[in-house]
Protein backbone atom coordinates (compact mmCIF):
# COMPACT_ATOMS: atom_id res chain seq x y z
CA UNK A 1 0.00 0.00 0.00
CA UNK A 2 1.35 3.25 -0.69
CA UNK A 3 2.05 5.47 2.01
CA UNK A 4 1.58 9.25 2.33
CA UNK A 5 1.92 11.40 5.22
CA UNK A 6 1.59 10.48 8.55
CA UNK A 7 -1.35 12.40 10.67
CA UNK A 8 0.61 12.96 14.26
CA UNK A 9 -1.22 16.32 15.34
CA UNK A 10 -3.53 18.61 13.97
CA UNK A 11 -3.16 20.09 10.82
CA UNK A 12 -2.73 23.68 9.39
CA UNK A 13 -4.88 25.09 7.08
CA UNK A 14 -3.87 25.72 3.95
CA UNK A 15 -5.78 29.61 4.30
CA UNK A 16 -4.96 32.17 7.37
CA UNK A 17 -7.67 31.95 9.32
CA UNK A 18 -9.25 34.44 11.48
CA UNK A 19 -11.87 34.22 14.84
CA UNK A 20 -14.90 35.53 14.13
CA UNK A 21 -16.81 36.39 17.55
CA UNK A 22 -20.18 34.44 16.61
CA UNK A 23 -21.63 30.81 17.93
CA UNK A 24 -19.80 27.69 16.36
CA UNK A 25 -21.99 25.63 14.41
CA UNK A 26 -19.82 22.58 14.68
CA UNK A 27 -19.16 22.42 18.14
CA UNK A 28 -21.87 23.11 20.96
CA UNK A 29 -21.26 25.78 23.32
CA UNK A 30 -18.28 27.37 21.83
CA UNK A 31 -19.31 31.18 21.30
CA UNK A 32 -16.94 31.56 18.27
CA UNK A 33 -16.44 30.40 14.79
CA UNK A 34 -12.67 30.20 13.43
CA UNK A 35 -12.70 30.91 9.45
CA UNK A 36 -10.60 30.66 6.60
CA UNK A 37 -9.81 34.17 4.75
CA UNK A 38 -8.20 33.85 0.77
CA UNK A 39 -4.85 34.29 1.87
CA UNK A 40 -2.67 30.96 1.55
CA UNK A 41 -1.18 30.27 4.65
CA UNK A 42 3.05 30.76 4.89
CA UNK A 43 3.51 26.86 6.61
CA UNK A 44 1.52 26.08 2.82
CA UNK A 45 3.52 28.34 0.93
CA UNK A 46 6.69 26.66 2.79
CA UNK A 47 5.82 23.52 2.09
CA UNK A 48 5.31 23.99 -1.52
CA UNK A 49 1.45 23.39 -1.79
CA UNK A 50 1.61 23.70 -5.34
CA UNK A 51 2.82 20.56 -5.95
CA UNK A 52 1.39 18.64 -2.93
CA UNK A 53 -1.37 15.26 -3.62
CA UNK A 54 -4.85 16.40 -2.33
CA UNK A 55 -6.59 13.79 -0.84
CA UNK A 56 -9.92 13.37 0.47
CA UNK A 57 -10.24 14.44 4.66
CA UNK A 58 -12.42 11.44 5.82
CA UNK A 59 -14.29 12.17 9.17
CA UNK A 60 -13.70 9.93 11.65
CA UNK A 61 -11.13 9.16 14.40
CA UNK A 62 -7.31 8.78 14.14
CA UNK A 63 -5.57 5.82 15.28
CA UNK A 64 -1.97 4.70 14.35
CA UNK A 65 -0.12 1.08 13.84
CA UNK A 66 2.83 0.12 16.05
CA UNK A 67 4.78 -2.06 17.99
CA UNK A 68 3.35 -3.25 21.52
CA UNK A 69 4.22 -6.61 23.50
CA UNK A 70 6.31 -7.80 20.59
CA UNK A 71 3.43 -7.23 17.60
CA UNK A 72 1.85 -4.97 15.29
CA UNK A 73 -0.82 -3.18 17.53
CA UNK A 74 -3.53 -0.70 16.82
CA UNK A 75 -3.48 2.55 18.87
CA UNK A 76 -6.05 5.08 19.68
CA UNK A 77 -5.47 8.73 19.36
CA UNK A 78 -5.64 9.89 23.34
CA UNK A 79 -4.02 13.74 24.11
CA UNK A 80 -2.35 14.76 27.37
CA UNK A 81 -4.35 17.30 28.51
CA UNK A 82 -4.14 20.01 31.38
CA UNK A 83 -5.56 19.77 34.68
CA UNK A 84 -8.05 22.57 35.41
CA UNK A 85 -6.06 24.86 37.04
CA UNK A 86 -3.27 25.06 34.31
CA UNK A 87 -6.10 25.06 31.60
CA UNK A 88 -7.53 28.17 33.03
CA UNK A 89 -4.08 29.58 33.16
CA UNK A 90 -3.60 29.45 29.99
CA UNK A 91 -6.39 30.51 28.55
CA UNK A 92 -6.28 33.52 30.43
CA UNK A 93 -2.97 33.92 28.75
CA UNK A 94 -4.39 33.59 25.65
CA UNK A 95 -7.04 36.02 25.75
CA UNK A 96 -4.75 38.39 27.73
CA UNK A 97 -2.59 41.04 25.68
CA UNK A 98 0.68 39.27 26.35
CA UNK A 99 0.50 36.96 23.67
CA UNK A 100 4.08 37.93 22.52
CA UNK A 101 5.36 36.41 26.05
CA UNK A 102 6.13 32.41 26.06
CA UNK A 103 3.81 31.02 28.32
CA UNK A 104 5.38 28.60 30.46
CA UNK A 105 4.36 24.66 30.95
CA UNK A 106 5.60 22.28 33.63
CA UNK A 107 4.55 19.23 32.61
CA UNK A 108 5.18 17.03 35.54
CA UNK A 109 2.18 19.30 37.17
CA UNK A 110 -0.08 21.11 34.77
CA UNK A 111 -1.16 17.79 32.76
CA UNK A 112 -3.88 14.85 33.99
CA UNK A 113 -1.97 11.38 34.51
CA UNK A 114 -2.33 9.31 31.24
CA UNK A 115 -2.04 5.18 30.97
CA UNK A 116 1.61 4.21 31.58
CA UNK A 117 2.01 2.57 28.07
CA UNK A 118 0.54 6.20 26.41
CA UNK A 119 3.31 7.47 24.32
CA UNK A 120 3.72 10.71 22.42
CA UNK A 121 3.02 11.36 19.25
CA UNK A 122 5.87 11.35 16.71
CA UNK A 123 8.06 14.87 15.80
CA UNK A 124 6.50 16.01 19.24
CA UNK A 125 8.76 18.94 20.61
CA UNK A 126 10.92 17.29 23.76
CA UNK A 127 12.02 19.74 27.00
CA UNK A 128 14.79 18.12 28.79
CA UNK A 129 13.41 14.72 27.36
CA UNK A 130 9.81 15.42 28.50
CA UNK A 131 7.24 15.84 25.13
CA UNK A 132 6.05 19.66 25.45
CA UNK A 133 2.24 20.22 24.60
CA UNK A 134 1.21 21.65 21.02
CA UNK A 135 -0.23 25.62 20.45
CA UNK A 136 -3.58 24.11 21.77
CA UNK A 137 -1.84 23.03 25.05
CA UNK A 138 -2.28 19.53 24.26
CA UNK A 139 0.51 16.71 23.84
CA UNK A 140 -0.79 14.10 21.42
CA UNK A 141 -0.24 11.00 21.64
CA UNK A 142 -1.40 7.32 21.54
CA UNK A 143 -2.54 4.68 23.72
CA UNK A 144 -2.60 0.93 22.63
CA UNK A 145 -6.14 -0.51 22.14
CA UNK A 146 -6.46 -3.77 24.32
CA UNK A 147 -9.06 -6.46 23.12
CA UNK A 148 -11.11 -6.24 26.30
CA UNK A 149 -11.05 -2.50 26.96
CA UNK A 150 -14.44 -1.53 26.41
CA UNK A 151 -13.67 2.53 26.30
CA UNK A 152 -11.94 1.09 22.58
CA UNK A 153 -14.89 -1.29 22.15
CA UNK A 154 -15.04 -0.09 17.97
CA UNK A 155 -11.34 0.16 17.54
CA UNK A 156 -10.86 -3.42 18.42
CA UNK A 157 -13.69 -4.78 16.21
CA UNK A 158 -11.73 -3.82 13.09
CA UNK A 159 -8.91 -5.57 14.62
CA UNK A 160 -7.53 -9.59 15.32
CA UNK A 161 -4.01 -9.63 16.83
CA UNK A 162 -4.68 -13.54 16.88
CA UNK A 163 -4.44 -13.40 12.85
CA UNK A 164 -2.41 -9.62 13.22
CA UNK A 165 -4.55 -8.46 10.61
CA UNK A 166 -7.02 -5.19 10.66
CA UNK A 167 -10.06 -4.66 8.36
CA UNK A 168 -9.39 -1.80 5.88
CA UNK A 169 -11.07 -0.34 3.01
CA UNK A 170 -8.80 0.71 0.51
CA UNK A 171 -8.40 0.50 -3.63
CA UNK A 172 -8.70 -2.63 -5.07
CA UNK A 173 -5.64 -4.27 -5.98
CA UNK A 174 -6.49 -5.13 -9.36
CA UNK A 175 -8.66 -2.36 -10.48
CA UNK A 176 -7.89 1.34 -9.03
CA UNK A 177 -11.84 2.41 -9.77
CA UNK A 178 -13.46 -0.25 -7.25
CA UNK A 179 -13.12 -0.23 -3.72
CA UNK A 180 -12.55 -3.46 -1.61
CA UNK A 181 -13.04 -4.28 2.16
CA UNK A 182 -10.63 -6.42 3.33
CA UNK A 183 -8.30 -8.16 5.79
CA UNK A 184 -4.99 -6.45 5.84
CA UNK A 185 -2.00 -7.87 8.03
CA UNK A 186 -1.03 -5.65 10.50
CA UNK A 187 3.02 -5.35 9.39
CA UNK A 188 2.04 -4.22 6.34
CA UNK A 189 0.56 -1.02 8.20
CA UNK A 190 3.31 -0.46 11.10
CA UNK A 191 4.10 3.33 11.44
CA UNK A 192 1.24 4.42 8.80
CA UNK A 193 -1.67 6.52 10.48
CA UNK A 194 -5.40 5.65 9.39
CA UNK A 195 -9.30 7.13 10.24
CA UNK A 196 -11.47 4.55 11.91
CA UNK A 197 -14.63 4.84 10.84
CA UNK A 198 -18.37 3.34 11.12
CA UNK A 199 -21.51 3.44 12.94
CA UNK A 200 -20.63 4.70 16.26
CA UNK A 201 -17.80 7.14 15.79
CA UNK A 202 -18.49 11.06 15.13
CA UNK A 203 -22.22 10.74 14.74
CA UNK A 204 -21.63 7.50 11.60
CA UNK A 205 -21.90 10.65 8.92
CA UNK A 206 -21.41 7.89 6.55
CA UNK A 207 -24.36 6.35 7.12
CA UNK A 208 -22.57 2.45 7.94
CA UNK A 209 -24.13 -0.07 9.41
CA UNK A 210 -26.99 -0.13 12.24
CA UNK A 211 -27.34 0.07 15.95
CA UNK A 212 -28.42 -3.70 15.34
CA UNK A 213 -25.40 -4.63 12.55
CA UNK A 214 -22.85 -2.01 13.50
CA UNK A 215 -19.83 -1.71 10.54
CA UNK A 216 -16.62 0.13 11.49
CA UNK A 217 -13.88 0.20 8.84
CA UNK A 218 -10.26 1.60 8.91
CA UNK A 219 -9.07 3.91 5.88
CA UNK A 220 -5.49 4.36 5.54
CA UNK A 221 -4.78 8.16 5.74
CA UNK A 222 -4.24 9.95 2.05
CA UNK A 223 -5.73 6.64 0.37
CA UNK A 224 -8.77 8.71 -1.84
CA UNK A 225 -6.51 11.28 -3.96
CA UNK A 226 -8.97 14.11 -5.41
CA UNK A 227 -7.98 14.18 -9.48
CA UNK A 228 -10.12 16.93 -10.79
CA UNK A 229 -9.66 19.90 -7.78
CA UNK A 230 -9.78 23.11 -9.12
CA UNK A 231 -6.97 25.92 -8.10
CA UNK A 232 -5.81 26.72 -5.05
CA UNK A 233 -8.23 29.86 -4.57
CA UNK A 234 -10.63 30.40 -2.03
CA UNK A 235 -13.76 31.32 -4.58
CA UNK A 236 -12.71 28.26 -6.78
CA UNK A 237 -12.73 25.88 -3.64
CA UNK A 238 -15.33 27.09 -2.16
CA UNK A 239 -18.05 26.64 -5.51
CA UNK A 240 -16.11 22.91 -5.92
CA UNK A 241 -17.53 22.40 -2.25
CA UNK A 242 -20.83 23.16 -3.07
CA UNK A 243 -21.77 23.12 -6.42
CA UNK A 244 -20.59 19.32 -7.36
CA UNK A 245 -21.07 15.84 -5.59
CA UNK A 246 -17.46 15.06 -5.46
CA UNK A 247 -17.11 18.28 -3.44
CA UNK A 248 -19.53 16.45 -0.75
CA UNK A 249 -16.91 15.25 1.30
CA UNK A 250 -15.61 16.48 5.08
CA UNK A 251 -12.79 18.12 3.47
CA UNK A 252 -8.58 18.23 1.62
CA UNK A 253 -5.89 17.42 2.98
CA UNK A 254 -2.67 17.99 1.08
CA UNK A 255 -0.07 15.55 0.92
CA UNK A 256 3.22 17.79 0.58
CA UNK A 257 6.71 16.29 -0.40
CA UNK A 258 8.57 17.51 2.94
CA UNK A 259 5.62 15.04 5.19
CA UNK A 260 3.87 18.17 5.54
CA UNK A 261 -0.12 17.51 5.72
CA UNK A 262 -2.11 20.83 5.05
CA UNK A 263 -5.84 21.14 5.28
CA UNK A 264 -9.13 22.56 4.57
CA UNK A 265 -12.67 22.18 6.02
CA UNK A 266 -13.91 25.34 7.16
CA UNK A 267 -16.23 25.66 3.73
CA UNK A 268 -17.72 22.37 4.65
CA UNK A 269 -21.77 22.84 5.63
CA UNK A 270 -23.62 20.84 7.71
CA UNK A 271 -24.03 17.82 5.51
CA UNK A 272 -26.99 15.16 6.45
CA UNK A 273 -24.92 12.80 4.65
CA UNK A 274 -21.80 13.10 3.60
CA UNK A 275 -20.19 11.13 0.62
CA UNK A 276 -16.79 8.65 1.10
CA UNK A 277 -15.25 8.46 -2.49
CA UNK A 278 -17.42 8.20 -5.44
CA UNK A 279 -16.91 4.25 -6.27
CA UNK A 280 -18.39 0.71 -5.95
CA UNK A 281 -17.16 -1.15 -3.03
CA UNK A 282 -16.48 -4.96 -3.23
CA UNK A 283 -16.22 -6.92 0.32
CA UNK A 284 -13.51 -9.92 0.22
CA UNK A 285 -13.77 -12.80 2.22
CA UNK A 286 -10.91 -15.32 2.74
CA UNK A 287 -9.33 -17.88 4.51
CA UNK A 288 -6.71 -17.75 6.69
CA UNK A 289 -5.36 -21.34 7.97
CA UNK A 290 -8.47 -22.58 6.74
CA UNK A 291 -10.55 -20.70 9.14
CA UNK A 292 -13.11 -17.73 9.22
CA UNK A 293 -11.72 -14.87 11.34
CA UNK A 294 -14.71 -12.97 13.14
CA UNK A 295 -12.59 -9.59 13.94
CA UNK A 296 -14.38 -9.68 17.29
CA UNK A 297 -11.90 -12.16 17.88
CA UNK A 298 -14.21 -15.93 17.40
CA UNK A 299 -13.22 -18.13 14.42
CA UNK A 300 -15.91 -20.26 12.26
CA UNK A 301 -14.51 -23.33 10.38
């Protein structure tokens, strides 16, 4: 499988944005909206946007493939936050007129206590070999998802480490235009980062499955590249958004050739459905040591 760029914390947009001071309509309670303006961001402009691969930004949650006990392991995306007190501290720093001061984070006491095998997220900035949190005040980073942990209940239903494989929808192998569900061995995904998806993560905008017959898929990050997008202008984005149905998607992310992932989503509306990649999808069944793998872990001769 090809491999793009790597999603390890949040992504730029590929615009400046601005705050304007009016209710979010994506997230409840948050009395401000953050928009793009038609100026291409410098990080973009750095990392040579032009000639970046923009891919389809498929709405789900993050997770990552690495090593754990020995094996190819599938790991949720869990951030170190800060404890209350430093939270307010900081945003009172943020709102106050010093934002050309540093503020200051000691991480041994401003952050909640995460799992002992939690480990930061790669290219994370390291203080005296502690990871330092990101602009948000966050330190990303990953957790390994355990087959009985129920708080990773979907995550582990797209995974067997019995078999080491994972269930993944990706291009099929013998014709580019189809799509194909299948059973991918883990090692062939180790240090790649992919969206799970399905009917109970972020609201199923998809549309898989039922409460009754849930369906939760992984989709390796990068793997729906957009081929007809117009130029990189606010205007011509914005009408490709709304006035076509390959523009009915959560939003681009740009592949650039430094690693560099840039993104856009702030033209996206309120969708009651939004579209994953406009082809037929084949589901493959096969054998593995002449047995059925159930990815909730069972075998059926």
């Amino acid at each position: 499988m090809r491999r793009l760029g790597s999603v390890q914390r949040k992504m730029p947009c590929v615009f400046v944005t601005e705050v304007k001071e009016e209710p979010s309509a994506k997230r409840e309670h948050q009395p401000f909206k953050v928009l793009a303006t038609e100026t291409i961001s410098h990080k973009a402009l750095e990392a040579d946007i032009y000639s970046a691969i923009p891919t389809e930004k498929v709405d789900g949650t993050c997770c990552y493939v690495t090593t754990y006990k020995g094996q190819p392991y599938l790991w949720a995306r869990l951030d170190r936050k800060p404890n209350k007190l430093a939270e307010k501290r900081f945003k009172n720093f943020l709102h106050s007129k010093q934002n050309s001061k540093e503020f200051f984070w000691n991480v041994e006491e401003d952050f909640k206590p995460v799992p002992e095998c939690w480990i930061p997220a790669k290219d994370t900035e390291q203080l005296n070999g502690s990871p330092m949190p990101d602009e948000n005040g966050h330190i990303p980073g990953w957790v390994p998802v355990e087959k009985n942990n129920k708080q990773y209940c979907w995550h582990s239903s797209v995974v067997n480490y019995e078999f080491e494989i994972a269930l993944v929808l990706k291009h099929h192998s013998d014709d580019p235009g189809l799509l194909e569900i299948s059973a991918v061995p883990l090692s062939d995904l180790l240090e790649q980062t992919l969206e799970l998806i399905g009917t109970n993560i972020n609201g199923n905008p998809y549309g898989l499955g039922s409460k009754k017959h849930p369906l939760h898929l992984l989709i390796p990050h990068g793997a729906f590249q957009i081929r007809n997008l117009p130029t990189l202008k606010h205007n011509d984005l914005l009408s490709w958004f709304e006035g076509c149905r390959e523009g009915k998607i959560e939003g681009i992310v740009w592949h650039c050739n430094d690693g560099c992932l840039i993104k856009v989503l702030e033209f996206v509306k309120l969708l009651p459905k939004q579209c994953l990649c406009l082809h037929e999808v084949q589901i493959l069944m096969r054998k593995i040591d002449n047995k059925k793998v159930n990815m909730s872990g069972e075998q059926q001769l």
